[in-house]
C-alpha atoms as a PDB file:
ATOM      1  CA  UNK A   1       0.044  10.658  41.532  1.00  0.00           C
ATOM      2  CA  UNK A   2       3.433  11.197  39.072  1.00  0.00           C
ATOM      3  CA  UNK A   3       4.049  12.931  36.100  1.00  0.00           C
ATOM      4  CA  UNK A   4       4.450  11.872  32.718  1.00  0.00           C
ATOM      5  CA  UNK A   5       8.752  10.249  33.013  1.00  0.00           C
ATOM      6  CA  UNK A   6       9.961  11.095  29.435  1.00  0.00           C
ATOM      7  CA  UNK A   7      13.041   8.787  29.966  1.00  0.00           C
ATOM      8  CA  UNK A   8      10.822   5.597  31.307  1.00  0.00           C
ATOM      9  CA  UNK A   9       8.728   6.329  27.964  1.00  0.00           C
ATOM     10  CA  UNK A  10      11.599   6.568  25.712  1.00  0.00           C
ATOM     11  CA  UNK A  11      13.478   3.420  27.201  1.00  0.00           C
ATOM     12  CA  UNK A  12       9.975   1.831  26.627  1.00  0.00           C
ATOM     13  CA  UNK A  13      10.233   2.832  22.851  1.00  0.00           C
ATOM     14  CA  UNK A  14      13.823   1.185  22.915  1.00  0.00           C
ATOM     15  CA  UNK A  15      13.000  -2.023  24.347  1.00  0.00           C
ATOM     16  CA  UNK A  16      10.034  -2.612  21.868  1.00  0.00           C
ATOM     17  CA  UNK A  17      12.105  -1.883  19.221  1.00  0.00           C
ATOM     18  CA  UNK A  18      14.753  -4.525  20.906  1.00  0.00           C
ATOM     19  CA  UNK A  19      12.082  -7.434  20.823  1.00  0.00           C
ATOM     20  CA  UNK A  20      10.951  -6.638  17.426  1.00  0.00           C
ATOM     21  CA  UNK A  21      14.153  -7.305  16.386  1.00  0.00           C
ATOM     22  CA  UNK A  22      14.909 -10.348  18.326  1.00  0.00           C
ATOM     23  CA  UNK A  23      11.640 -11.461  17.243  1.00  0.00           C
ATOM     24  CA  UNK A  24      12.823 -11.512  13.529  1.00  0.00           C
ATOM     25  CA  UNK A  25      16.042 -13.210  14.510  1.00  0.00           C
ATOM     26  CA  UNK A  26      13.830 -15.959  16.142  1.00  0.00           C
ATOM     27  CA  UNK A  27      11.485 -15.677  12.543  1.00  0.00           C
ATOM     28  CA  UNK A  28      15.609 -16.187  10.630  1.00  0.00           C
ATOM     29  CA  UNK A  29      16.243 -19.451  12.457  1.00  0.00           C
ATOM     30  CA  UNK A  30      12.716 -20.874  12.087  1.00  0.00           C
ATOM     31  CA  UNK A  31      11.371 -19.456   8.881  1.00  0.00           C
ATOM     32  CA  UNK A  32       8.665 -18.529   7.457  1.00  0.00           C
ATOM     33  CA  UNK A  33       5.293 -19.733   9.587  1.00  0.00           C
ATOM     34  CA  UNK A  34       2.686 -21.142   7.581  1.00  0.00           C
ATOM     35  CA  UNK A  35       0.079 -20.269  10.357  1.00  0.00           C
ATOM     36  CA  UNK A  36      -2.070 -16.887   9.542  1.00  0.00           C
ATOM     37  CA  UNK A  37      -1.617 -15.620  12.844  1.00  0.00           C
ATOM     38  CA  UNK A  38       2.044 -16.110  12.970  1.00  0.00           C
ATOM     39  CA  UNK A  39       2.199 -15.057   8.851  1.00  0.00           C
ATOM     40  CA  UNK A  40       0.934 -11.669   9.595  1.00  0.00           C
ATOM     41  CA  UNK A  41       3.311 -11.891  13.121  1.00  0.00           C
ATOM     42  CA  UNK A  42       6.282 -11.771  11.125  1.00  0.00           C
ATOM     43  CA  UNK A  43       5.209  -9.580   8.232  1.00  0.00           C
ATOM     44  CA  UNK A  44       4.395  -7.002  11.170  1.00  0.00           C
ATOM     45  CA  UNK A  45       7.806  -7.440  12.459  1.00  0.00           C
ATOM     46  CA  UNK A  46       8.942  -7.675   9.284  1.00  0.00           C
ATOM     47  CA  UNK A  47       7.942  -4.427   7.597  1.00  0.00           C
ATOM     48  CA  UNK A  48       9.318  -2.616  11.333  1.00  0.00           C
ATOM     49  CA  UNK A  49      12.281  -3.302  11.694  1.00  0.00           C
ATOM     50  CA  UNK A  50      13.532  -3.598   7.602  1.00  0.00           C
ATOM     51  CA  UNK A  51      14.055  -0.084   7.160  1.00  0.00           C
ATOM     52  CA  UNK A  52      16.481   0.023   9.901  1.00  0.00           C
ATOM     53  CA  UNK A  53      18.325  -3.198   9.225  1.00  0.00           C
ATOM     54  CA  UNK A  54      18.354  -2.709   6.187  1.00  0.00           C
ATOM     55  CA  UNK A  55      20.862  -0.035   6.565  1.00  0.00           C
ATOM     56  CA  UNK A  56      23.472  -2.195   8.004  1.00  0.00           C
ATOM     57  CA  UNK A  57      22.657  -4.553   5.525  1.00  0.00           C
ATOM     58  CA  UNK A  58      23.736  -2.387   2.444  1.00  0.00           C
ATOM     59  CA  UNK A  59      27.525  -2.220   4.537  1.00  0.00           C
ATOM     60  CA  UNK A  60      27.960  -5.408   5.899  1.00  0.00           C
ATOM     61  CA  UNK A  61      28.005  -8.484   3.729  1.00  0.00           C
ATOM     62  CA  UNK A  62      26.773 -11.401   4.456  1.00  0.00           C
ATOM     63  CA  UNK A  63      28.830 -14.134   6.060  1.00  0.00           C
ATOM     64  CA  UNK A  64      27.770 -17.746   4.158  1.00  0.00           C
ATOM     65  CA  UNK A  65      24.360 -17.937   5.136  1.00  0.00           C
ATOM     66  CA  UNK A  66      24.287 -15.742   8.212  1.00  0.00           C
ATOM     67  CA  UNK A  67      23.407 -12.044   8.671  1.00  0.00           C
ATOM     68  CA  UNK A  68      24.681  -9.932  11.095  1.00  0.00           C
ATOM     69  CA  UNK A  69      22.974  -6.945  10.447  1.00  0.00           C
ATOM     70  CA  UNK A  70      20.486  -7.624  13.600  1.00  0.00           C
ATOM     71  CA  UNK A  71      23.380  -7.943  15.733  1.00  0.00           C
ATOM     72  CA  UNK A  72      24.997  -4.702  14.856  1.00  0.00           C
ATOM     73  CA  UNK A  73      21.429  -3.349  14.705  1.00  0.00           C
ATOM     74  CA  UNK A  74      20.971  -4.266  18.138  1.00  0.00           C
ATOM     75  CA  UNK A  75      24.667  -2.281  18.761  1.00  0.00           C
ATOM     76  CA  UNK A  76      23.845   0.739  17.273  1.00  0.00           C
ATOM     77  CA  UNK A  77      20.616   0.970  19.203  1.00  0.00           C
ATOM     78  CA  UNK A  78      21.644   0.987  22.835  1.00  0.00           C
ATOM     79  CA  UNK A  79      24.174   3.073  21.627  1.00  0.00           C
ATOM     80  CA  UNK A  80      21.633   5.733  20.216  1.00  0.00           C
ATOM     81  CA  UNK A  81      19.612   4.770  23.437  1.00  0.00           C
ATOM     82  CA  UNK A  82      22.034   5.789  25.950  1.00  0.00           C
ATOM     83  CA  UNK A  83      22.634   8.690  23.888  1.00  0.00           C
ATOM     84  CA  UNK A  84      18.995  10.168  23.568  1.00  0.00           C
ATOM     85  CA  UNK A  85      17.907   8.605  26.986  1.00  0.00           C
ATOM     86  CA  UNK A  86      21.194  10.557  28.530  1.00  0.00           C
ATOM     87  CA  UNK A  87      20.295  14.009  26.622  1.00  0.00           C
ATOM     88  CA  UNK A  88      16.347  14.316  28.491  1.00  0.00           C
END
């Protein structure tokens, strides 16, 4: 039997947090769904991952149509990531 693995659990956090945001990428491209399942899908995903991209978005404008923000999102997370993950 093993322990509880702090590190496995926090890279676990990480990577949910990863395909949330790709997720919402995959939402940008598409749009909005007019399905109820997949309506409530992206307002989940949605009301996650805004607080944190939204940060980015306040500093970096928007380029014609397209947003960056998840891509430096994504950045700044395995950077945090390999920070916290390297500190337990």
């Amino acid at each position: 039997m093993t322990g509880f693995d702090a590190r496995s659990f926090v890279n676990a956090l990480f990577y949910t947090y990863y395909v949330f945001i790709i997720i919402r990428i995959i939402f940008s491209w598409t749009g909005i769904p007019s399905n109820r399942t997949l309506l409530t899908l992206f307002r989940y995903v949605h009301d996650v991952t805004e607080p944190y991209l939204g940060l980015f978005r306040r500093f970096i404008p928007l380029a014609g149509p397209i947003d960056f923000s998840p891509l430096v999102g994504l950045l700044v997370l395995g950077i945090i990531q390999s920070f916290v993950v390297s500190a337990l």
